[in-house]
PDB file of N, CA and C in Angstrom:
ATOM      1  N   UNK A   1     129.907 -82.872 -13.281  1.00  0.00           N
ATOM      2  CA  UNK A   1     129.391 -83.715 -14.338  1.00  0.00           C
ATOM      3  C   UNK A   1     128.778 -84.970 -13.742  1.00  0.00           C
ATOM      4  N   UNK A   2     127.719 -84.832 -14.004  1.00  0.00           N
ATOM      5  CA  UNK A   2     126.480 -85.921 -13.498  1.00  0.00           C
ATOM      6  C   UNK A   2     127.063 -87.403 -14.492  1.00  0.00           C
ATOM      7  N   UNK A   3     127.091 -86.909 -15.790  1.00  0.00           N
ATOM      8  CA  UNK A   3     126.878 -88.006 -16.713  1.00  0.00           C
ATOM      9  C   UNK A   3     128.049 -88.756 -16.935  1.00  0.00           C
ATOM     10  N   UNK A   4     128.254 -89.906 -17.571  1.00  0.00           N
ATOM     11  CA  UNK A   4     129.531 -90.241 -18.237  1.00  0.00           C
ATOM     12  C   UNK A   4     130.131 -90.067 -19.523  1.00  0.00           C
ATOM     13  N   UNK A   5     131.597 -89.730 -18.951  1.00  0.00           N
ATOM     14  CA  UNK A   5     131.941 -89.115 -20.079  1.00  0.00           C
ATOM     15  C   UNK A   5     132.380 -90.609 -21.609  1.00  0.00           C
ATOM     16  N   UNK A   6     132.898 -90.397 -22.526  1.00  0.00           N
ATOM     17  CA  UNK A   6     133.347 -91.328 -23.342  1.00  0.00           C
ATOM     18  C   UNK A   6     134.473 -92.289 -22.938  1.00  0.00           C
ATOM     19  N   UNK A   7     135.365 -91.267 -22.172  1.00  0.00           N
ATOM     20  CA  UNK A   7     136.824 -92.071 -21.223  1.00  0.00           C
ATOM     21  C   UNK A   7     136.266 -93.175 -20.348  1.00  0.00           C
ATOM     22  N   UNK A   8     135.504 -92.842 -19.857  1.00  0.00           N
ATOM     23  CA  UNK A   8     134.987 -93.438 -18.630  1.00  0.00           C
ATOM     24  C   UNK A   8     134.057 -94.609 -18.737  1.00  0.00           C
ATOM     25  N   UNK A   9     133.533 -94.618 -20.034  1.00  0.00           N
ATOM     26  CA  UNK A   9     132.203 -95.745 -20.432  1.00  0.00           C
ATOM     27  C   UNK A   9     133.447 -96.847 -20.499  1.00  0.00           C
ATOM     28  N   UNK A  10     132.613 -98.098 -20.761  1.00  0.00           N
ATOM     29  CA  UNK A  10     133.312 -99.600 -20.571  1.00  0.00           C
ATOM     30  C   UNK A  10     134.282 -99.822 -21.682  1.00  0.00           C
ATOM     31  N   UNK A  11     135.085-100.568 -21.995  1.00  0.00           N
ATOM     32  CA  UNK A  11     136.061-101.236 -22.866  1.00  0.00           C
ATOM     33  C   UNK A  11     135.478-101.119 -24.195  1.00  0.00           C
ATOM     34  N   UNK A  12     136.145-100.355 -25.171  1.00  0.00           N
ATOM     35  CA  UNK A  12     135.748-100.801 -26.850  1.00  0.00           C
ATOM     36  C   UNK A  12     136.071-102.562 -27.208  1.00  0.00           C
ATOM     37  N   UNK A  13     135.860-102.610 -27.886  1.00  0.00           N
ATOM     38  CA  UNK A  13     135.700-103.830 -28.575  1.00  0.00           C
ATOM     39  C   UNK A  13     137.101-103.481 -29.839  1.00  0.00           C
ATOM     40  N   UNK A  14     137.804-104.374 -29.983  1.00  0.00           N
ATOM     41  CA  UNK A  14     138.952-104.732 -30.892  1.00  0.00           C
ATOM     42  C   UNK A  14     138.701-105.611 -32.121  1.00  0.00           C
ATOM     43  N   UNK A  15     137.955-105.264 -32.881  1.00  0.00           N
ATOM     44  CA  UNK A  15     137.415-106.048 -34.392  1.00  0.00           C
ATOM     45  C   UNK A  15     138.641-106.077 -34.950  1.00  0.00           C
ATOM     46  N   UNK A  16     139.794-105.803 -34.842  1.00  0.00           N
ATOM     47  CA  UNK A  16     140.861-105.988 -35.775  1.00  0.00           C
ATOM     48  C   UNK A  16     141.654-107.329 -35.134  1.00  0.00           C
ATOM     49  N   UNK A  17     141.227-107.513 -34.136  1.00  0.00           N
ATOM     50  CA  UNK A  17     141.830-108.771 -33.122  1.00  0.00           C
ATOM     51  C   UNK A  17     141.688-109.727 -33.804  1.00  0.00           C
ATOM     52  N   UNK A  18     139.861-110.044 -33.240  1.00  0.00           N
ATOM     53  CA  UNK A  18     138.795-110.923 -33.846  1.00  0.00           C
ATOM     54  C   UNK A  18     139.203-110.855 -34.676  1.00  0.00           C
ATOM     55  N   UNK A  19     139.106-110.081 -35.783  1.00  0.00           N
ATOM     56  CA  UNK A  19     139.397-110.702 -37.391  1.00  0.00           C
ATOM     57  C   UNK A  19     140.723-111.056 -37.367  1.00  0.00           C
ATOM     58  N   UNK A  20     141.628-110.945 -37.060  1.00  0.00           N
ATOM     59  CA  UNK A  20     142.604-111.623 -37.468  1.00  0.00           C
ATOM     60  C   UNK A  20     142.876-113.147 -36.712  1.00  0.00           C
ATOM     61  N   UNK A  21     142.247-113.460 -35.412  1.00  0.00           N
ATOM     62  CA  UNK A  21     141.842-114.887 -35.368  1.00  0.00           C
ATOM     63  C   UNK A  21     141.008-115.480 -36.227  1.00  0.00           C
ATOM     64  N   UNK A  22     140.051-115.142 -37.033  1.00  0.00           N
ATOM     65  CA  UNK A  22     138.899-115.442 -37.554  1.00  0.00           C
ATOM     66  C   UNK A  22     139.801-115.961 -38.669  1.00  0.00           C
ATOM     67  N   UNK A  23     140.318-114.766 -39.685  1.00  0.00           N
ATOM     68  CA  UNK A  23     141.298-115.209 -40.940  1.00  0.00           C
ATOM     69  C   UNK A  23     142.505-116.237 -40.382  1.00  0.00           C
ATOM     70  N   UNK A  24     142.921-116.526 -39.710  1.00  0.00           N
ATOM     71  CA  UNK A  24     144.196-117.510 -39.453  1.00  0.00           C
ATOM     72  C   UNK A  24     143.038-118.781 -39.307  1.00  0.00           C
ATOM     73  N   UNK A  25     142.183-118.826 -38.145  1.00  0.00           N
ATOM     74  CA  UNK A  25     141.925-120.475 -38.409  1.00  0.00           C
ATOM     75  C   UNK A  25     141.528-120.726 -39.522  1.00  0.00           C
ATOM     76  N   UNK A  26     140.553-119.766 -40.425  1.00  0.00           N
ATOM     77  CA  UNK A  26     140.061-119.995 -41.829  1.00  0.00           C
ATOM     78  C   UNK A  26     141.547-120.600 -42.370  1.00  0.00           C
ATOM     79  N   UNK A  27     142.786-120.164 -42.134  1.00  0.00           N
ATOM     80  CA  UNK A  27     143.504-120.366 -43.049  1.00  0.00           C
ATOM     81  C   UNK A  27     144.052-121.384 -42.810  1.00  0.00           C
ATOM     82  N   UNK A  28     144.028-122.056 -41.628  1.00  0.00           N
ATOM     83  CA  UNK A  28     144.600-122.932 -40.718  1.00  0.00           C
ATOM     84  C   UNK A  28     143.126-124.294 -41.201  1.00  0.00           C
ATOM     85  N   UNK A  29     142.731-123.781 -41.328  1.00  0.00           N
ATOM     86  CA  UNK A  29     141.289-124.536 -41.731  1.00  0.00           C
ATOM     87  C   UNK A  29     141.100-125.637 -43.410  1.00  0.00           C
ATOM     88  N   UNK A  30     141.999-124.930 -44.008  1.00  0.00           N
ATOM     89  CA  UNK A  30     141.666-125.032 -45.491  1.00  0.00           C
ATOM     90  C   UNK A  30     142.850-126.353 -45.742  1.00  0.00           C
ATOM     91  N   UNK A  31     143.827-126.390 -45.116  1.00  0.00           N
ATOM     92  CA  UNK A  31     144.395-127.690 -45.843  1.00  0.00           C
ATOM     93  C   UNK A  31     144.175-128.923 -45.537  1.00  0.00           C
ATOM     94  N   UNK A  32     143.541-129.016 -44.125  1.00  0.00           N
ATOM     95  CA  UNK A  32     142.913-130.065 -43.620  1.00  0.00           C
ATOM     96  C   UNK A  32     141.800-130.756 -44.450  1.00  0.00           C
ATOM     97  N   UNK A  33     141.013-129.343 -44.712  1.00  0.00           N
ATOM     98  CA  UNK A  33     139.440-129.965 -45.758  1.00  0.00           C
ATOM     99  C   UNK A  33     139.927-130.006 -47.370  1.00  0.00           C
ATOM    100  N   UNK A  34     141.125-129.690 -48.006  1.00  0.00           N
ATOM    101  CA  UNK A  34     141.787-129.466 -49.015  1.00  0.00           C
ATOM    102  C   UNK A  34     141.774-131.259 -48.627  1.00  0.00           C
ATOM    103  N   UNK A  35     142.732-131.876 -48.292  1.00  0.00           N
ATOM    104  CA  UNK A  35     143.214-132.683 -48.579  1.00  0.00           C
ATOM    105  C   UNK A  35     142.462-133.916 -47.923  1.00  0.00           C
ATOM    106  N   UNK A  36     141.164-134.017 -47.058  1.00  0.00           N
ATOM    107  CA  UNK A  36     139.883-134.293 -46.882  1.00  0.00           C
ATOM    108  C   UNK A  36     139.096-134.912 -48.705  1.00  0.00           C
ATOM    109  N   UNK A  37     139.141-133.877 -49.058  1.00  0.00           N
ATOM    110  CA  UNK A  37     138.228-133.500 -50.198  1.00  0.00           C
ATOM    111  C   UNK A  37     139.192-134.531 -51.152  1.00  0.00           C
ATOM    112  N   UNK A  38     140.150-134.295 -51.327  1.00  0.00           N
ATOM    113  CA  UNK A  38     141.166-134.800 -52.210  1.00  0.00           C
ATOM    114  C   UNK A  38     141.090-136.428 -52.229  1.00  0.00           C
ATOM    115  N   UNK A  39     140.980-136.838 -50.622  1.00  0.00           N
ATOM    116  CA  UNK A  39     141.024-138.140 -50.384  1.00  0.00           C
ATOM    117  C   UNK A  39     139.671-138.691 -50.883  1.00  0.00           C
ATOM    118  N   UNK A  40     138.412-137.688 -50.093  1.00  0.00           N
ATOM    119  CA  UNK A  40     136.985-138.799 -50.486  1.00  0.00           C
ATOM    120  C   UNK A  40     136.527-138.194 -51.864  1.00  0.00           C
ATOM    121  N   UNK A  41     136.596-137.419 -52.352  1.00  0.00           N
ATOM    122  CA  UNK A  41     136.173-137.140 -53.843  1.00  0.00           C
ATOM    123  C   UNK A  41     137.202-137.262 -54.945  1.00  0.00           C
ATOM    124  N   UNK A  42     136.389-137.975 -55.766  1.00  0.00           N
ATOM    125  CA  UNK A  42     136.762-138.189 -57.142  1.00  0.00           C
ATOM    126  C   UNK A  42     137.271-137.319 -58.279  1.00  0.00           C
ATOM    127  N   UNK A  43     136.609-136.253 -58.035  1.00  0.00           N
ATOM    128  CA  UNK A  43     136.742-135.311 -58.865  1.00  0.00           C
ATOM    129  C   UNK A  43     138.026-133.909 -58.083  1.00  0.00           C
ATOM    130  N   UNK A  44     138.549-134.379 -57.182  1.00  0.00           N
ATOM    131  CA  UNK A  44     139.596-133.285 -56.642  1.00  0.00           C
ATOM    132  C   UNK A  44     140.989-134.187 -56.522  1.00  0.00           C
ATOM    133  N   UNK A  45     141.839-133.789 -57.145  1.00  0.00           N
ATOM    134  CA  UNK A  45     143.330-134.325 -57.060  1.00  0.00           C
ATOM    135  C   UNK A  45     143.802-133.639 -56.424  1.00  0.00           C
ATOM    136  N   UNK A  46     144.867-134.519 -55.428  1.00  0.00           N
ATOM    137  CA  UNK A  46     146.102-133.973 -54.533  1.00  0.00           C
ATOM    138  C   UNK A  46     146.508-132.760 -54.753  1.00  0.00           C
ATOM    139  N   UNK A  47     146.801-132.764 -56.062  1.00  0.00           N
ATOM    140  CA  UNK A  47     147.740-131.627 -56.949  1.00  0.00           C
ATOM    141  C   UNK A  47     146.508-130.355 -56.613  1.00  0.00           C
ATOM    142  N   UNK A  48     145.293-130.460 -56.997  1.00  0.00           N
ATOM    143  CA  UNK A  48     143.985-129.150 -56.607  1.00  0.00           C
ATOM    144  C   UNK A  48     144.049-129.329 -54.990  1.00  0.00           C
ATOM    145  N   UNK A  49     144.017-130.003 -54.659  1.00  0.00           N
ATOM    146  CA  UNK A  49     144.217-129.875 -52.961  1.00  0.00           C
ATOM    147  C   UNK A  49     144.817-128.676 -52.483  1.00  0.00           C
ATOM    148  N   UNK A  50     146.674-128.915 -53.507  1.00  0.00           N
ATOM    149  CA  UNK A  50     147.921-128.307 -52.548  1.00  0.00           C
ATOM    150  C   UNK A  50     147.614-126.520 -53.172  1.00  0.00           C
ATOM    151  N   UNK A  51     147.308-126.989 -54.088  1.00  0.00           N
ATOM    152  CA  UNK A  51     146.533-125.139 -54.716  1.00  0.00           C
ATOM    153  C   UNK A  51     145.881-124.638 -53.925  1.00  0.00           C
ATOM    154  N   UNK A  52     144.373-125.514 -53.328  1.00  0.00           N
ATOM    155  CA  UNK A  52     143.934-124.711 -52.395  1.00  0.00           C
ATOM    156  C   UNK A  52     144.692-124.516 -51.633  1.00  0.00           C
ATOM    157  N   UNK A  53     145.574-125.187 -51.019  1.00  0.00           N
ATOM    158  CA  UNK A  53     146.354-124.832 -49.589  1.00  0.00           C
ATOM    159  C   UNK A  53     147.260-123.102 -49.696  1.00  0.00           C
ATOM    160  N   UNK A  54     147.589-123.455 -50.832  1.00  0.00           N
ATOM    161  CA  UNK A  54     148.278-122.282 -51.403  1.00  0.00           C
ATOM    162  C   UNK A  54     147.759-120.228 -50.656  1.00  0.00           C
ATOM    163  N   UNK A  55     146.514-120.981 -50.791  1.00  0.00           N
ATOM    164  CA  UNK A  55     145.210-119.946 -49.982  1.00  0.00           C
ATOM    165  C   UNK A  55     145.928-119.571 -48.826  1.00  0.00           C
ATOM    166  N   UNK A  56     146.188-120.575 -47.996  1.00  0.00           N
ATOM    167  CA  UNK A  56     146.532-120.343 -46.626  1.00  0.00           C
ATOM    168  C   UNK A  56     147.620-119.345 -46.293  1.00  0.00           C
ATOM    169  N   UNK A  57     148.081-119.232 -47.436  1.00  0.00           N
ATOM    170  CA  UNK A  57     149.380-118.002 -47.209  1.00  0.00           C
ATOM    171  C   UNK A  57     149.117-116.516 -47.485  1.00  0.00           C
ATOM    172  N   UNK A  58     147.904-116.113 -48.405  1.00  0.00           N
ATOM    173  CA  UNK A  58     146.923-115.004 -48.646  1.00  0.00           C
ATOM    174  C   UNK A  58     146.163-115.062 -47.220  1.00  0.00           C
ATOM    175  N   UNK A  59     145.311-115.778 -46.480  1.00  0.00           N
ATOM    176  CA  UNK A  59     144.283-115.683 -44.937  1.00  0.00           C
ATOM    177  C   UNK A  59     145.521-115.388 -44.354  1.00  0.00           C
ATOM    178  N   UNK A  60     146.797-115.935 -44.410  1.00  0.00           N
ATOM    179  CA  UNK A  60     147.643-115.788 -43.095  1.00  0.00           C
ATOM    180  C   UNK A  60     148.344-114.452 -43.080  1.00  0.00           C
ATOM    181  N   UNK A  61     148.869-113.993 -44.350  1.00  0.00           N
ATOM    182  CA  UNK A  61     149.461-112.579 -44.316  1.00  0.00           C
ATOM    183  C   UNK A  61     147.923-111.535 -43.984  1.00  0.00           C
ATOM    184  N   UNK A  62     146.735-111.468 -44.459  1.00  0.00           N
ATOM    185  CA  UNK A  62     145.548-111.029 -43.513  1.00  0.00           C
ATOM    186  C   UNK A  62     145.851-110.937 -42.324  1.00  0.00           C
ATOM    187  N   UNK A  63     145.687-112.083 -41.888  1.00  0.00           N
ATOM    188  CA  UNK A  63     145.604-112.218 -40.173  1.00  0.00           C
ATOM    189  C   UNK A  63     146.738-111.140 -39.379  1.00  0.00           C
ATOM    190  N   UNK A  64     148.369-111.556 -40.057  1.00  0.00           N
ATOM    191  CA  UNK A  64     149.140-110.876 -39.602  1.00  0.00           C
ATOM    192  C   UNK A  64     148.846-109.629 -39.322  1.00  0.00           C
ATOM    193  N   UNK A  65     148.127-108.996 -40.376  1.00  0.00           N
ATOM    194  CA  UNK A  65     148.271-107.221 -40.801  1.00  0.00           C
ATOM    195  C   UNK A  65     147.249-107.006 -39.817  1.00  0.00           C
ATOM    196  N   UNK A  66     145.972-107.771 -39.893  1.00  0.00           N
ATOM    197  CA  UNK A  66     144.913-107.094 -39.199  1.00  0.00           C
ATOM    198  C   UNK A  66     145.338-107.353 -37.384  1.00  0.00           C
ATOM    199  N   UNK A  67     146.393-108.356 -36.953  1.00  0.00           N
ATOM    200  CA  UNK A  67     146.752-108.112 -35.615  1.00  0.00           C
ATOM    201  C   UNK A  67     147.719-106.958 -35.633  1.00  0.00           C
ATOM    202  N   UNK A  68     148.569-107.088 -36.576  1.00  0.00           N
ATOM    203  CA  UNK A  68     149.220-105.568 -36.367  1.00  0.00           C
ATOM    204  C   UNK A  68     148.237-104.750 -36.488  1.00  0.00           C
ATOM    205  N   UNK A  69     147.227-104.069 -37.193  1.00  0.00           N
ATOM    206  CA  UNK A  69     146.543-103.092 -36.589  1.00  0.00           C
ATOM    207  C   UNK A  69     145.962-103.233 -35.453  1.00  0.00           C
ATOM    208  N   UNK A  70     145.555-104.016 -34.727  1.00  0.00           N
ATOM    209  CA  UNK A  70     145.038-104.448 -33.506  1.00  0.00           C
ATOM    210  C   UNK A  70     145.887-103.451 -32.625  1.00  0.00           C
ATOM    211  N   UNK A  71     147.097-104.239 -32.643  1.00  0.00           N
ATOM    212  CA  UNK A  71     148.176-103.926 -31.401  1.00  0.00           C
ATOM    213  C   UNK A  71     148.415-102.068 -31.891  1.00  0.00           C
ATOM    214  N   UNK A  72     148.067-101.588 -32.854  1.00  0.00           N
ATOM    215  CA  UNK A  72     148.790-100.316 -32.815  1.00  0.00           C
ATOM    216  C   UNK A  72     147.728 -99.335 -32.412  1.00  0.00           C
ATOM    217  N   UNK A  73     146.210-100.455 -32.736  1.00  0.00           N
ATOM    218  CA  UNK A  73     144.526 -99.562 -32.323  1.00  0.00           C
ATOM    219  C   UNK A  73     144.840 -99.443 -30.945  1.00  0.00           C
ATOM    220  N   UNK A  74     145.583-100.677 -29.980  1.00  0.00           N
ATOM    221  CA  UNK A  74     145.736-100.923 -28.419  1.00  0.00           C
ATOM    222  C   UNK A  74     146.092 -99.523 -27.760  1.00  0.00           C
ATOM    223  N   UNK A  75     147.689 -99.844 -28.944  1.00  0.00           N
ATOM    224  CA  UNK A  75     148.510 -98.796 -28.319  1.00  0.00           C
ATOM    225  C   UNK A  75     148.146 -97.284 -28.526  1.00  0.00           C
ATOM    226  N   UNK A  76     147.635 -96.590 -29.534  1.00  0.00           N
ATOM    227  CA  UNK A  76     147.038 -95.475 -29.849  1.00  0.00           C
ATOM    228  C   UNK A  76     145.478 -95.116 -28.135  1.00  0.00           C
ATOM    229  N   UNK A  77     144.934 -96.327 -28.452  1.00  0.00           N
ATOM    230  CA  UNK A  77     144.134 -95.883 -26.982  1.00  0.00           C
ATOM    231  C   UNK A  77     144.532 -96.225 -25.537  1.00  0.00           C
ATOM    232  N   UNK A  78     146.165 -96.061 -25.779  1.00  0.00           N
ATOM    233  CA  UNK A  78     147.086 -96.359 -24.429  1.00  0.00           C
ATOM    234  C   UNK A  78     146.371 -97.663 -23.729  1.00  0.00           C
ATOM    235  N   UNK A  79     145.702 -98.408 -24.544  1.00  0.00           N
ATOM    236  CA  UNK A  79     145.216 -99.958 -23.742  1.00  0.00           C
ATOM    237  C   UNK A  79     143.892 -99.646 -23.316  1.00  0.00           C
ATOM    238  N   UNK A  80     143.343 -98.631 -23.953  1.00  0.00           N
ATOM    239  CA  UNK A  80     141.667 -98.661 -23.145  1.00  0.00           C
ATOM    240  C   UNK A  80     140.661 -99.496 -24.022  1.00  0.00           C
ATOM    241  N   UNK A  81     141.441-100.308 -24.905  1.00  0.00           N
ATOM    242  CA  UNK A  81     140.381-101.165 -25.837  1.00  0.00           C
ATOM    243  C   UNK A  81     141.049-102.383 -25.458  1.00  0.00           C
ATOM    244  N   UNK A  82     140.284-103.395 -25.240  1.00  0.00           N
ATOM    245  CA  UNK A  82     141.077-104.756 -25.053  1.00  0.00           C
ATOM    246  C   UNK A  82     141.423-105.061 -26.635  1.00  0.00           C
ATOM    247  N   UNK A  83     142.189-106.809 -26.111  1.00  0.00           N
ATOM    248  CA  UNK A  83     142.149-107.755 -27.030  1.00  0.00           C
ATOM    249  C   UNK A  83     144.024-107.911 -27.162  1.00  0.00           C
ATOM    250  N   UNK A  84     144.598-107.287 -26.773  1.00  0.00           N
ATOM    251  CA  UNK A  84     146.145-107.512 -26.761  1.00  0.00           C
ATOM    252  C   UNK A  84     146.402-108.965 -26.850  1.00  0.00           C
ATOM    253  N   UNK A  85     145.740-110.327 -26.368  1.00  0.00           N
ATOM    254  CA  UNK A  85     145.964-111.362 -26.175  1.00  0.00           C
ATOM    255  C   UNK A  85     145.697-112.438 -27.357  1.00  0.00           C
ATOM    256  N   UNK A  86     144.261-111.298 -27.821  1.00  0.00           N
ATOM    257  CA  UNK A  86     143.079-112.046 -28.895  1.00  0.00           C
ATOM    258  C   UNK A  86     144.489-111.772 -30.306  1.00  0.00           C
ATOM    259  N   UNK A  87     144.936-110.294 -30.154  1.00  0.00           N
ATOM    260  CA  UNK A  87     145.782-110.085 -31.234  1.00  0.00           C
ATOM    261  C   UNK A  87     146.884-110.991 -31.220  1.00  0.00           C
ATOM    262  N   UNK A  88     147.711-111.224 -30.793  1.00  0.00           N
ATOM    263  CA  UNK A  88     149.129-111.523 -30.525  1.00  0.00           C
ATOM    264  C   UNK A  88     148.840-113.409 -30.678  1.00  0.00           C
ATOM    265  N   UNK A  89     147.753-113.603 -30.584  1.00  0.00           N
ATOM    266  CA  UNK A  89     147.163-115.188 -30.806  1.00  0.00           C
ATOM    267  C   UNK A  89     146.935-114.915 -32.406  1.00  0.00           C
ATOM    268  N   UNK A  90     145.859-114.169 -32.747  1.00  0.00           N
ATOM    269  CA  UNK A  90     145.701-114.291 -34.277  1.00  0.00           C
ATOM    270  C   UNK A  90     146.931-113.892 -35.367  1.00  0.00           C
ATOM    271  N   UNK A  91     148.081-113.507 -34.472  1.00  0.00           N
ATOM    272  CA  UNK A  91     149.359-112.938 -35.081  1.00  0.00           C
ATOM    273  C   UNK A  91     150.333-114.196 -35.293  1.00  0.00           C
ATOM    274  N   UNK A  92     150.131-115.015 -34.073  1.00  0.00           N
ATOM    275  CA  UNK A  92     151.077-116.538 -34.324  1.00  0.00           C
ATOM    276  C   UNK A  92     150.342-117.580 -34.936  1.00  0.00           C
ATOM    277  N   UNK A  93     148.856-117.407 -35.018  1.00  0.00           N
ATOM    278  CA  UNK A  93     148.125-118.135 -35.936  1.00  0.00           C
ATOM    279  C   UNK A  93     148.696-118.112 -37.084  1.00  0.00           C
ATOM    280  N   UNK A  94     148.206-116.703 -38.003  1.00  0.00           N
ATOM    281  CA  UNK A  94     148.777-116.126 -39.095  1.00  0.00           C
ATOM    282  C   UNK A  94     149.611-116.743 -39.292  1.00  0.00           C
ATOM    283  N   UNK A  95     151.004-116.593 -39.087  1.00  0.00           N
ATOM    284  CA  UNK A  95     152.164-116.712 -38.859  1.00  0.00           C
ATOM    285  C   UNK A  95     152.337-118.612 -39.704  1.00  0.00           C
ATOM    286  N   UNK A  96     151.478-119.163 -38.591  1.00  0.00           N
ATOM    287  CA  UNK A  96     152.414-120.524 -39.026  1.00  0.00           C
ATOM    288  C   UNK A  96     150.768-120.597 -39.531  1.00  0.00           C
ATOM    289  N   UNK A  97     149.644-120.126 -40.230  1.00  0.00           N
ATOM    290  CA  UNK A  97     148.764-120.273 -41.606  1.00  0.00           C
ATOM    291  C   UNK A  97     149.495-119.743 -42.600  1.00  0.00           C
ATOM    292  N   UNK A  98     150.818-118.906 -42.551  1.00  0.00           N
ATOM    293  CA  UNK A  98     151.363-118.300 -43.813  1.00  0.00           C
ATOM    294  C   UNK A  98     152.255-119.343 -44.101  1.00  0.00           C
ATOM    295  N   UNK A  99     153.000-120.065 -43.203  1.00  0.00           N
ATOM    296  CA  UNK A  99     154.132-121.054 -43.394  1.00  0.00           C
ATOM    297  C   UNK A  99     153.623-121.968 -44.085  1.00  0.00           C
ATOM    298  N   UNK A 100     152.147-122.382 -43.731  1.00  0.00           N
ATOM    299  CA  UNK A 100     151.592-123.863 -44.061  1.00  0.00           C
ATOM    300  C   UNK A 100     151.375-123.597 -45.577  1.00  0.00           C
ATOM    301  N   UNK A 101     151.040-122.132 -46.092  1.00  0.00           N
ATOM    302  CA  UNK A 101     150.854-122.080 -47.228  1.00  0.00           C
ATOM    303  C   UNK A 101     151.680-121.875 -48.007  1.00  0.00           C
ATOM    304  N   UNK A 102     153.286-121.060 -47.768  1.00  0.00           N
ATOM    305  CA  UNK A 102     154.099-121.424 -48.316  1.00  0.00           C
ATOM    306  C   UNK A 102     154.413-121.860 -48.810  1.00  0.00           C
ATOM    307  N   UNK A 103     154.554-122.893 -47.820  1.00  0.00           N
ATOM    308  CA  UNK A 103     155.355-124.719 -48.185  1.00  0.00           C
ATOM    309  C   UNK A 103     154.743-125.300 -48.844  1.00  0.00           C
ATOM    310  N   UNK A 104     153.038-125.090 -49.058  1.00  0.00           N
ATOM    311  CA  UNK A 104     152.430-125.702 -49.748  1.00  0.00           C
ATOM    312  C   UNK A 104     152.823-125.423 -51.314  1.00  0.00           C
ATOM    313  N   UNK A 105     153.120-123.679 -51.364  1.00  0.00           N
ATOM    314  CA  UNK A 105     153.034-123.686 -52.703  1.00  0.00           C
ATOM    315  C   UNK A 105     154.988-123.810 -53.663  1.00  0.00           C
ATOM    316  N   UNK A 106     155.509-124.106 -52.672  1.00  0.00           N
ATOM    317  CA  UNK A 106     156.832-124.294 -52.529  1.00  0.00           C
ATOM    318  C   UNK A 106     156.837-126.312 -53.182  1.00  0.00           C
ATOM    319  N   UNK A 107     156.080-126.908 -52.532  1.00  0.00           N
ATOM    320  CA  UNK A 107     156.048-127.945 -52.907  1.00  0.00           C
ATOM    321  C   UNK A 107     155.345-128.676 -54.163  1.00  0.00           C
ATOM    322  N   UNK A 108     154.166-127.321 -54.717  1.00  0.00           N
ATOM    323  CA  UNK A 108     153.666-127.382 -55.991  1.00  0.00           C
ATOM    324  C   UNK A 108     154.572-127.183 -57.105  1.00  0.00           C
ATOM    325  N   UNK A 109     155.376-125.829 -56.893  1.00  0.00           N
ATOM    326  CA  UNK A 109     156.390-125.475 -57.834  1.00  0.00           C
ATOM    327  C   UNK A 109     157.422-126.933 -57.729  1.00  0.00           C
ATOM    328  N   UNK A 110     158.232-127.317 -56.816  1.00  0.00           N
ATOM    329  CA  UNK A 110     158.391-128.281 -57.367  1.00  0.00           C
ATOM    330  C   UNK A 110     158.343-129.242 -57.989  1.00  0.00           C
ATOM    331  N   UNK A 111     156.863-130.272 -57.583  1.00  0.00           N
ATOM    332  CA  UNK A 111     156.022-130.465 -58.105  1.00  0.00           C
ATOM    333  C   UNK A 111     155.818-130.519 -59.769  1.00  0.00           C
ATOM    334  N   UNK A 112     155.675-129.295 -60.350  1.00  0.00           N
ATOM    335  CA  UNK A 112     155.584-128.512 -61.514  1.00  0.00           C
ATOM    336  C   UNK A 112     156.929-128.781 -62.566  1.00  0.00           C
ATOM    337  N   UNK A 113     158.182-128.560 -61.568  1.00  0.00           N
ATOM    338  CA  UNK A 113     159.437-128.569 -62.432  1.00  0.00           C
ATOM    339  C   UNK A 113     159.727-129.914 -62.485  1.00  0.00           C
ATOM    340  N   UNK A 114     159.434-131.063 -61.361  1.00  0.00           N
ATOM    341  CA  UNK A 114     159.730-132.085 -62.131  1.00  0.00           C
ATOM    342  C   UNK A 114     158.863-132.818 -62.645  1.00  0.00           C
ATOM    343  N   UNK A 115     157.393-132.398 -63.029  1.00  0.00           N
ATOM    344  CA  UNK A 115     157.082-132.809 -64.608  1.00  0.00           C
ATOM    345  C   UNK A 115     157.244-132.023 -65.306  1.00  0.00           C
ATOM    346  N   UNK A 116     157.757-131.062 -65.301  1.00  0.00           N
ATOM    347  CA  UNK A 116     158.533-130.553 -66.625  1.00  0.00           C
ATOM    348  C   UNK A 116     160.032-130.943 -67.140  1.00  0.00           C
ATOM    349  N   UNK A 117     160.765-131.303 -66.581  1.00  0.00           N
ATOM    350  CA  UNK A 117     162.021-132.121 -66.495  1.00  0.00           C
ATOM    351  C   UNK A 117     161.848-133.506 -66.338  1.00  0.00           C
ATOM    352  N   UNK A 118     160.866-134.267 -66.314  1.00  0.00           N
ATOM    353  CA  UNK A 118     161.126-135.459 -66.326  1.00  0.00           C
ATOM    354  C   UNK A 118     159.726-136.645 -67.036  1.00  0.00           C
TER     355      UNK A 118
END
């Protein structure tokens, strides 16, 4: 065999990596300009801020799933596709973009109950 075979051509590319870095900083992204927005505009309250932030816990469970498929695309081509590094980064991104949104919406509900109680 003269030619090359498919085994043998260069490294696939890991789009499930990439995207799941891509979705974590997006998500990692949003409470900063949430509460940006909140401060210099008039028309956005704290309280719409922590809603958007709320977001960050929808981009971050994304991120998670799409690095778990990453790592299982890895392992299925016994490692002949990179990105093991790109994944396992967009996986601890995720991770603390899901926390940030959490807490965010953890602190709305509170928030919520004590103007309703008080």
């Amino acid at each position: 065999m003269d030619g090359l075979t498919r085994s043998s051509s260069s490294r696939g590319r890991n789009d499930a990596a990439r995207g799941s870095v891509l979705f974590a900083l997006v998500g990692l992204a949003i409470p900063p300009l949430g509460f940006l927005a909140a401060r210099k505009l008039d028309q956005v309250s704290l309280v719409q801020a922590t809603g958007a932030t709320c977001g960050s816990a929808v981009l971050g469970a994304a991120a998670i799933l799409l690095a778990r498929r990453a790592l299982r695309n890895i392992e299925r081509s016994i490692g002949r596709i990179g990105g093991e590094g790109t994944a396992r980064v967009g996986r601890l991104l995720g991770a603390i973009s899901l926390v940030a949104g959490l807490t965010a919406a953890l602190a709305l509900g509170f928030y919520a109950l004590l103007n309703f109680f008080g």
